[in-house]
N, C-alpha and C. Protein backbone atom coordinates (compact mmCIF):
# COMPACT_ATOMS: atom_id res chain seq x y z
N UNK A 1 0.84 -1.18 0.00
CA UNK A 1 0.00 0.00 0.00
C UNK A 1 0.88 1.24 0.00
N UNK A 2 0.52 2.18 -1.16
CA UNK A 2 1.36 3.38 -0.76
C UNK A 2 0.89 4.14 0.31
N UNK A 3 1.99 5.34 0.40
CA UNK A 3 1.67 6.38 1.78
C UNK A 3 0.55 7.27 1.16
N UNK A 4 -0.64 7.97 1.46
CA UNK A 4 -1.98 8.03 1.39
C UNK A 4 -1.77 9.31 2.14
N UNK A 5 -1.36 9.85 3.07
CA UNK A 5 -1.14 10.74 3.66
C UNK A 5 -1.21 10.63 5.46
N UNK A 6 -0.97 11.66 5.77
CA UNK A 6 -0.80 11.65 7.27
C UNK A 6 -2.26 11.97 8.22
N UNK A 7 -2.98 10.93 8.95
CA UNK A 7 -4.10 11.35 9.60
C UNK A 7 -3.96 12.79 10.83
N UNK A 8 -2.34 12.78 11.13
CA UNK A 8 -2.60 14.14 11.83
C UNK A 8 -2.93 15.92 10.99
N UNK A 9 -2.63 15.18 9.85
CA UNK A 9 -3.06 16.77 9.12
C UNK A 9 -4.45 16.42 8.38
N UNK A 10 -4.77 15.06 8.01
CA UNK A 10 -6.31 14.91 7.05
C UNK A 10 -7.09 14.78 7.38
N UNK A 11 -7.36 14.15 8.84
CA UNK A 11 -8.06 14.19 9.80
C UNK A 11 -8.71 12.51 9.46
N UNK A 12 -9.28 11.64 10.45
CA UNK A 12 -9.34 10.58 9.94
C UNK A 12 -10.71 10.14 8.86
N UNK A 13 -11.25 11.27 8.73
CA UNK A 13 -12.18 11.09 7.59
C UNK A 13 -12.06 10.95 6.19
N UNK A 14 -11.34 12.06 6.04
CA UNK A 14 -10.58 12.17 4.88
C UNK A 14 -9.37 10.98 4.50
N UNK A 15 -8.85 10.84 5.42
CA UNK A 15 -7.46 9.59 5.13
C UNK A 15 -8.50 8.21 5.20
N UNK A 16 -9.45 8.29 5.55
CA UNK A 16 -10.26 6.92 5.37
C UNK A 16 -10.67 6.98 3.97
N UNK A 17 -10.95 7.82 3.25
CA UNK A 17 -11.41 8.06 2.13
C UNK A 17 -10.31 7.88 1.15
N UNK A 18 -9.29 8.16 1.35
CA UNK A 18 -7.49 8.54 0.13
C UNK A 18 -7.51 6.84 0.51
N UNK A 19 -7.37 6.26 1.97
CA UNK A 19 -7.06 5.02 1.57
C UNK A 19 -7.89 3.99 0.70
N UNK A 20 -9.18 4.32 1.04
CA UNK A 20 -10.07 3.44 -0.19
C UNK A 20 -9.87 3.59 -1.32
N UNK A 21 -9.57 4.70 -2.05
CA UNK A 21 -9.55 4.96 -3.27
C UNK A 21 -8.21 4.34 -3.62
N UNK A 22 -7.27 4.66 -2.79
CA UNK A 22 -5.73 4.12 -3.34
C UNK A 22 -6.11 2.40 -3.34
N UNK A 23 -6.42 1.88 -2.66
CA UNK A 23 -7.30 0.44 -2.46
C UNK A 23 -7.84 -0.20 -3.81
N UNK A 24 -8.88 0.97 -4.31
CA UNK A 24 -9.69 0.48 -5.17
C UNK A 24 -8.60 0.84 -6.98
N UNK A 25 -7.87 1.88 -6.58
CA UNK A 25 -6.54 1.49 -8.04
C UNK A 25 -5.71 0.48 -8.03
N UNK A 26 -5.17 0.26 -6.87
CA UNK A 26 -4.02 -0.47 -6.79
C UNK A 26 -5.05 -2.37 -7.77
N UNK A 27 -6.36 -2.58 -6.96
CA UNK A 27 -7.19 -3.48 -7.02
C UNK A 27 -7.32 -3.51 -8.49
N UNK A 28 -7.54 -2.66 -9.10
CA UNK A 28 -7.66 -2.25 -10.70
C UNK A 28 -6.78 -2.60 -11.55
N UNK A 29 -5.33 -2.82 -10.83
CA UNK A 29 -4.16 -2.56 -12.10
C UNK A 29 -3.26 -3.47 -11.13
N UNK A 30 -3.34 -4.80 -11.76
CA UNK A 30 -2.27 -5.82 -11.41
C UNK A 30 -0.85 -5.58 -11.62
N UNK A 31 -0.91 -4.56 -12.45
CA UNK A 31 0.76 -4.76 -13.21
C UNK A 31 1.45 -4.18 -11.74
N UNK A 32 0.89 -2.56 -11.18
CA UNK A 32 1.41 -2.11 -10.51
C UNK A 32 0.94 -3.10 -9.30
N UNK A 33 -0.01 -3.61 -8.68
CA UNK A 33 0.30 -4.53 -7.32
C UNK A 33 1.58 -5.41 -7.79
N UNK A 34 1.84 -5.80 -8.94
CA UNK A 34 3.21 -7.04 -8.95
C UNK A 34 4.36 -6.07 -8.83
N UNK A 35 4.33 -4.97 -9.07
CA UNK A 35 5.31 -4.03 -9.24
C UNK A 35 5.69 -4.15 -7.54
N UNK A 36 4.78 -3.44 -7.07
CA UNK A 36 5.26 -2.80 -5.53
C UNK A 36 5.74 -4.23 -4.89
N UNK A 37 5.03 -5.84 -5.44
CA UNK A 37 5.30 -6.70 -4.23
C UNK A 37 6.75 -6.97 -4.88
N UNK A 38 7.46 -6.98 -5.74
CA UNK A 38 8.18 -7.20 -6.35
C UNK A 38 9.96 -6.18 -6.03
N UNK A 39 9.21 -5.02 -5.30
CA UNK A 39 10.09 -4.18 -4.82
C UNK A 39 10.13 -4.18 -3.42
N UNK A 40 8.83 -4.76 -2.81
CA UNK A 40 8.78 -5.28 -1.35
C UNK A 40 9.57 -6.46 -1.06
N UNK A 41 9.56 -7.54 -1.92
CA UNK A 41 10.45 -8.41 -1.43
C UNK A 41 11.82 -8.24 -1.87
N UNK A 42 12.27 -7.62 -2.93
CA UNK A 42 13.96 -7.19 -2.23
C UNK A 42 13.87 -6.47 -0.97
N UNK A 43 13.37 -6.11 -0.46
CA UNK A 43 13.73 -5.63 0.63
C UNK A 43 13.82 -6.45 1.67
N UNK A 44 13.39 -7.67 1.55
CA UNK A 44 13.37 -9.04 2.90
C UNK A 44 13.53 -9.93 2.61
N UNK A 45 14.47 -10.25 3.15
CA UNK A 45 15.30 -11.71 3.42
C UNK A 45 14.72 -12.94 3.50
N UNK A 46 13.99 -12.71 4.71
CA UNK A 46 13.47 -14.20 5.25
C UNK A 46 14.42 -14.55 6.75
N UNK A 47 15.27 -13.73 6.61
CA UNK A 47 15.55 -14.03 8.03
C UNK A 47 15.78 -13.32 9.07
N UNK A 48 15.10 -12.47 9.16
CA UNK A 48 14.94 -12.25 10.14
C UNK A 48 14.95 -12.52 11.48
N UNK A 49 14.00 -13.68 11.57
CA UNK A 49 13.76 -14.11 12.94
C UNK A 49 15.21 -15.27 13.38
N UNK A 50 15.59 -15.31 12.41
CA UNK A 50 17.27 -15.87 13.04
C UNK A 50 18.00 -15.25 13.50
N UNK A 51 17.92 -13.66 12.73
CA UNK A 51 19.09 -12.96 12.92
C UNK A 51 18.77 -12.40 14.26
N UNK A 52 17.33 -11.93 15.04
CA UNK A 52 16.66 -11.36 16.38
C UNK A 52 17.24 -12.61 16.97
N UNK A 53 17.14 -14.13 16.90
CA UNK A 53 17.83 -15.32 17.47
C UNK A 53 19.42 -14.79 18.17
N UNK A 54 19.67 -14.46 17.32
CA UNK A 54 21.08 -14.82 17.35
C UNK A 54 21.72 -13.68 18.29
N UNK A 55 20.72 -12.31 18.21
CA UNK A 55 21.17 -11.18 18.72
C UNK A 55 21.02 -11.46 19.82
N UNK A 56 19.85 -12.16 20.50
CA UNK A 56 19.24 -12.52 22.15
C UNK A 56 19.83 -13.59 22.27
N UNK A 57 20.75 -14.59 22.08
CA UNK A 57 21.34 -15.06 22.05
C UNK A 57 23.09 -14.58 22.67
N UNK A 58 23.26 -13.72 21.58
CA UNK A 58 24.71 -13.28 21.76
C UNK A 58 24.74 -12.42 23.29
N UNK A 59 23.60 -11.76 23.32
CA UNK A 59 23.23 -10.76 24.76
C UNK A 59 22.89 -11.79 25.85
N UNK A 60 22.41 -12.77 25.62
CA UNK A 60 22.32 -13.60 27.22
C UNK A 60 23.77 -14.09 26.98
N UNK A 61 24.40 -14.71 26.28
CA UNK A 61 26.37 -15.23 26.58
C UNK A 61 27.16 -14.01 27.15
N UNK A 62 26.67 -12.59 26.19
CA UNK A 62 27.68 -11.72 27.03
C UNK A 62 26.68 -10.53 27.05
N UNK A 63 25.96 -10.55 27.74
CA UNK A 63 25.14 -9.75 28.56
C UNK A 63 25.79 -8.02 28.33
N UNK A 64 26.94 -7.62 28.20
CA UNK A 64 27.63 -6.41 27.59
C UNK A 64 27.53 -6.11 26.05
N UNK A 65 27.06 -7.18 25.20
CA UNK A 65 27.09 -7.22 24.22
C UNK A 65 26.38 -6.22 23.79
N UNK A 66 26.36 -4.79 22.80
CA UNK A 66 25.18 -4.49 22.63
C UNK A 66 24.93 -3.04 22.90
N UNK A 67 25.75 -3.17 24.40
CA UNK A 67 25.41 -1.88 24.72
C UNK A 67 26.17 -0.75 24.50
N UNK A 68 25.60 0.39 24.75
CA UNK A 68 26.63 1.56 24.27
C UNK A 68 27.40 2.59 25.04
């Protein structure tokens, strides 16, 4: 989903409204939903939850680890 705007300046009536409509294009035009998921997943790995593993991990062995 793109950014639609900010509810502290549109108030949530209005940003309820920008998000439906952005909703109902994106719903319209496959090319661009394959587009954005297509630029969403370079952005993620998949591992995540190893790498949070490994960090709580490394911090309970050396408990100094980490900090600043």
């Amino acid at each position: 989903m793109r950014c639609v705007g900010d509810i502290r300046e549109m108030g949530a009536d209005r940003l309820a409204i920008s998000l439906l409509d952005e909703a109902v294009k994106l719903a319209e035009n496959y090319g661009e939903r394959k587009r954005i998921a297509l630029a969403q997943r370079a952005l993620v790995d998949g591992n995540g939850a190893k790498r949070i593993i490994k960090e709580l991990r490394d911090s309970y062995e050396n408990p100094d680890c980490g900090r600043r």
